[in-house]
Protein backbone atom coordinates (compact mmCIF):
# COMPACT_ATOMS: atom_id res chain seq x y z
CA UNK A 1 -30.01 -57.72 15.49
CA UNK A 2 -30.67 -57.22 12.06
CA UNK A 3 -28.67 -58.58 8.98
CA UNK A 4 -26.53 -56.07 6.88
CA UNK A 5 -24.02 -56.84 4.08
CA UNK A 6 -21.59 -54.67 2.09
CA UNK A 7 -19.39 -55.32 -0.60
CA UNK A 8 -16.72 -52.41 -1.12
CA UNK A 9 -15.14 -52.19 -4.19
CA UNK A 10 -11.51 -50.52 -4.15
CA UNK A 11 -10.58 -49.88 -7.73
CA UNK A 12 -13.57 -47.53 -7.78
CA UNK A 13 -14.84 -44.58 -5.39
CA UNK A 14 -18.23 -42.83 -6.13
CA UNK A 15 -21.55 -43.40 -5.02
CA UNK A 16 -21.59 -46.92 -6.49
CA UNK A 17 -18.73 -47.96 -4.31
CA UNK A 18 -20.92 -49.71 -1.76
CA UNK A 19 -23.57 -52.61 -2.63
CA UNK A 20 -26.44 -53.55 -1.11
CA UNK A 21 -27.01 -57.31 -0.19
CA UNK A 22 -30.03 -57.52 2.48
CA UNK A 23 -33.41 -56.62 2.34
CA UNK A 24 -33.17 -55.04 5.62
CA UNK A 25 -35.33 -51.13 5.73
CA UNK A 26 -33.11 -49.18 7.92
CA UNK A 27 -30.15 -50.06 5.55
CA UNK A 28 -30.75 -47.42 2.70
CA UNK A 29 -31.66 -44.66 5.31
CA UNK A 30 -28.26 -45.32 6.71
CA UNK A 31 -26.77 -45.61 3.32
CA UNK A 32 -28.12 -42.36 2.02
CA UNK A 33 -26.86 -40.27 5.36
CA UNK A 34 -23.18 -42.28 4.61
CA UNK A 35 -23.51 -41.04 1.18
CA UNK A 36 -24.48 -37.63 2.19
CA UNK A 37 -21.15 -37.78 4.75
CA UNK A 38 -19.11 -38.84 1.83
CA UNK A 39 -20.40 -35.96 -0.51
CA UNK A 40 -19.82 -33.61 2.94
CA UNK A 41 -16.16 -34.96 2.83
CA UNK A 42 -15.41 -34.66 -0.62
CA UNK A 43 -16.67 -30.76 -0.81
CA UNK A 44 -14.48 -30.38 2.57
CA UNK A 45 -11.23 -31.92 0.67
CA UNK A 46 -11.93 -29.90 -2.27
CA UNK A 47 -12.29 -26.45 -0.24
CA UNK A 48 -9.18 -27.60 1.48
CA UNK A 49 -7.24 -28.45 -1.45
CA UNK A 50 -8.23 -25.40 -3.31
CA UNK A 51 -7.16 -23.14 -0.05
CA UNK A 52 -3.91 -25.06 -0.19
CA UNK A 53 -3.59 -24.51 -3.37
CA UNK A 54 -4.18 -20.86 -3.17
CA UNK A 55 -1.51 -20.12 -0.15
CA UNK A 56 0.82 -22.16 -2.00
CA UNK A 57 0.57 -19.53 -5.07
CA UNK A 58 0.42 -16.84 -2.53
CA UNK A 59 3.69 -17.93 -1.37
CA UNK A 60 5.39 -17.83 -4.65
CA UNK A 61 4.55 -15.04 -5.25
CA UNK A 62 5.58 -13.51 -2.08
CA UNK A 63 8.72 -15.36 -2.78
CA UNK A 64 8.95 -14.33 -6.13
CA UNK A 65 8.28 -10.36 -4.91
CA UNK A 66 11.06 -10.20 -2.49
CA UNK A 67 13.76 -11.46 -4.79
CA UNK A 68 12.59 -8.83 -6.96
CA UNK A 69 12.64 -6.13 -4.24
CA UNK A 70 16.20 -7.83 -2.96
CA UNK A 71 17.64 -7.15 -6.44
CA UNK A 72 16.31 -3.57 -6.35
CA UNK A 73 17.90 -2.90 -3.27
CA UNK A 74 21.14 -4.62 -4.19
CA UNK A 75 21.18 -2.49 -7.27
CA UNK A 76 20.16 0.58 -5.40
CA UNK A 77 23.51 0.35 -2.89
CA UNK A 78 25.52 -0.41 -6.04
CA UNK A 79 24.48 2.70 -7.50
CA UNK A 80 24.81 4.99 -4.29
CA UNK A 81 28.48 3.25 -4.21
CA UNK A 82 29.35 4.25 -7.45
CA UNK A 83 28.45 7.76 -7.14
CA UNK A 84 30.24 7.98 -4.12
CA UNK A 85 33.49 6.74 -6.38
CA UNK A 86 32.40 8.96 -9.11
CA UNK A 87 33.22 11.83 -6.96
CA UNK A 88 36.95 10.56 -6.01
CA UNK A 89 37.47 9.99 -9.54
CA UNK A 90 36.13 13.90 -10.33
CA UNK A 91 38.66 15.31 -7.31
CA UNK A 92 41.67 13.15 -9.22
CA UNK A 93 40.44 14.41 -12.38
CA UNK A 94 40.59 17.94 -10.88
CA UNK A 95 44.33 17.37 -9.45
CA UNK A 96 45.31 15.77 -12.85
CA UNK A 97 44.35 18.78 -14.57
CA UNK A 98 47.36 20.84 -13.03
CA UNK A 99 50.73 19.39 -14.32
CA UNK A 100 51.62 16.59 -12.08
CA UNK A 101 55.43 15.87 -11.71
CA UNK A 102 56.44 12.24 -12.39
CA UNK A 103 57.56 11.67 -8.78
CA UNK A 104 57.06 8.35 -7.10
CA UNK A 105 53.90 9.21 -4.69
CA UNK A 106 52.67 11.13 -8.16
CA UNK A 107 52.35 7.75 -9.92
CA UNK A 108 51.07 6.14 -6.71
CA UNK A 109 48.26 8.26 -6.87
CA UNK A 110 47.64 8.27 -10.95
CA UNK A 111 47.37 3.99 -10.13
CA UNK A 112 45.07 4.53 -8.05
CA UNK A 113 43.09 6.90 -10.20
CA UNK A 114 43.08 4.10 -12.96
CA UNK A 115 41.89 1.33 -9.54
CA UNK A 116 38.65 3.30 -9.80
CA UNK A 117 38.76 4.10 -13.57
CA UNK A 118 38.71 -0.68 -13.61
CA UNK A 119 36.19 -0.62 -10.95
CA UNK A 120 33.82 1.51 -13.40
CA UNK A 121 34.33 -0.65 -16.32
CA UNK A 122 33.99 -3.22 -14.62
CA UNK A 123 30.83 -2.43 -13.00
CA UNK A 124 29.92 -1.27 -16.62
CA UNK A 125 29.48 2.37 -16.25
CA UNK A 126 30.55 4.45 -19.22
CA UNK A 127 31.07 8.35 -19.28
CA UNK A 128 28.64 10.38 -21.31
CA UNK A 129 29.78 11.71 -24.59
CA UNK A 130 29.10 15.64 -24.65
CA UNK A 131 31.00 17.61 -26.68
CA UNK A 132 30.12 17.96 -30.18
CA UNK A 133 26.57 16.44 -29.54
CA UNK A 134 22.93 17.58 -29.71
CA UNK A 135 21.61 18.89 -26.17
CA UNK A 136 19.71 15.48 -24.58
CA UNK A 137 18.13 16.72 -20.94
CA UNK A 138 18.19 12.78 -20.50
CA UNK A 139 21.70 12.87 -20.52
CA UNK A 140 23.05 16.65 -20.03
CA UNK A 141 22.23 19.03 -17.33
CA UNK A 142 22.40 22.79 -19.46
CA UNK A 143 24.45 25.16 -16.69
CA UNK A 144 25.09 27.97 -19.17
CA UNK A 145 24.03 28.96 -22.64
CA UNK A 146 26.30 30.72 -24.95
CA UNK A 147 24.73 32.68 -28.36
CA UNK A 148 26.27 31.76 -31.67
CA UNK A 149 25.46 33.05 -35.07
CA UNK A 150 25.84 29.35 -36.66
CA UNK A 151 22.76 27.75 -37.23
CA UNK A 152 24.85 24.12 -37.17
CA UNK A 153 25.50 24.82 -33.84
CA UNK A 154 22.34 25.11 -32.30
CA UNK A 155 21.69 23.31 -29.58
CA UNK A 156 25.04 21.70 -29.37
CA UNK A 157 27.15 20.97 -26.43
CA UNK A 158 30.40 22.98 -27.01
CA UNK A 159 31.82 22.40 -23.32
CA UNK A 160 31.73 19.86 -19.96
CA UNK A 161 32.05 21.18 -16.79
CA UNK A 162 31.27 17.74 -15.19
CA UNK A 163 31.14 14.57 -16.44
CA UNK A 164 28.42 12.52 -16.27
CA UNK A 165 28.05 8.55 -16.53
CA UNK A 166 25.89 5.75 -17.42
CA UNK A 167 25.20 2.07 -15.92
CA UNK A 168 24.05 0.11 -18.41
CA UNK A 169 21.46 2.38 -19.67
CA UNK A 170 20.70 4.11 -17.05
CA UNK A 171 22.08 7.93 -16.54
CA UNK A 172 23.99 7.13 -12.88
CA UNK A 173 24.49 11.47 -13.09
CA UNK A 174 23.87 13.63 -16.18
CA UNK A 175 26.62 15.65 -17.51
CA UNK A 176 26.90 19.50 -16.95
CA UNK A 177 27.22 21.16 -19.86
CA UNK A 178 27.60 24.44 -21.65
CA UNK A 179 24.85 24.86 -24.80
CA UNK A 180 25.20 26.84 -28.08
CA UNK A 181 22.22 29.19 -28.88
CA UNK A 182 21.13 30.01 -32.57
CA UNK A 183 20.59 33.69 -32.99
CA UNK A 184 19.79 35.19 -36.06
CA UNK A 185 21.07 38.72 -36.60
């Protein structure tokens, strides 16, 4: 057999990691394919590592995506739900607007007029303001025009058939409105 000696060194790892001691021939062919492995190795970690590191951000991101789309949703249902209250509160508004006797079953049903009235506020949706105020198609639906000779007025909401409301910012249902038209005679 032939003689071969190594020292490895642990504090450092690169190509000088591994010293030669004998004079033997076959040594530094052998050493050059080891080195060649060890290069093969390190690009192999490094592809792996950066793969890793790559489906790890992929995750987060996916992770990241779906809360996003879970809070859309959540706030989607929320708004369907209040709409669907919006409408109770619209038929008690329309009952309200006869003369309701103060009977016992009366105020039963005016408390739980003002239930949904705290839900709303509590959600934070807010009724539109209409009457009075410039025409906004963001926030009014126009369902008749009337004419008017002031100039002041044009443009101006002068009645509310429906009320709309707001979450947040956001117009939840416009308000349906009647419009005053400028025209000059």
């Amino acid at each position: 057999m032939y003689n071969r000696s190594y020292a490895i060194m642990e504090e450092e790892r690169s190509e000088e990691e591994i010293e030669l001691v004998g004079d033997d021939e076959g040594v530094g062919v052998k050493l050059a394919k080891l080195k060649k492995d060890l290069e093969a190795c390190r690009a192999d970690k490094d592809e792996y590592l950066r793969g890793w590191q790559r489906a790890k951000a992929d995750f987060i991101n996916n992770q990241r995506q779906r809360e996003r789309e879970d809070a859309e949703q959540a706030r989607f249902f929320e708004k369907l739900a209040i709409e669907d209250l919006l409408d109770i509160v619209d038929s008690f508004e329309n009952a309200f607007a006869l003369e309701v006797p103060d009977i016992p079953w009366a105020v039963g049903i005016r408390r739980i007029y003002d239930q949904c009235l705290q839900i709303l506020e509590r959600r934070k949706v807010t009724a539109i303001e209409t009457k009075g105020r410039k025409f906004d198609p963001y926030y009014h639906e126009a369902v008749e025009t009337t004419q008017t000779t002031d100039s002041h007025l044009d443009g101006t909401v002068i009645e509310e058939y429906r009320k709309g409301y707001k979450l947040g910012d956001e117009v939840l249902r416009p308000s349906k409105v009647k419009v005053a038209r400028f025209e000059n005679k």
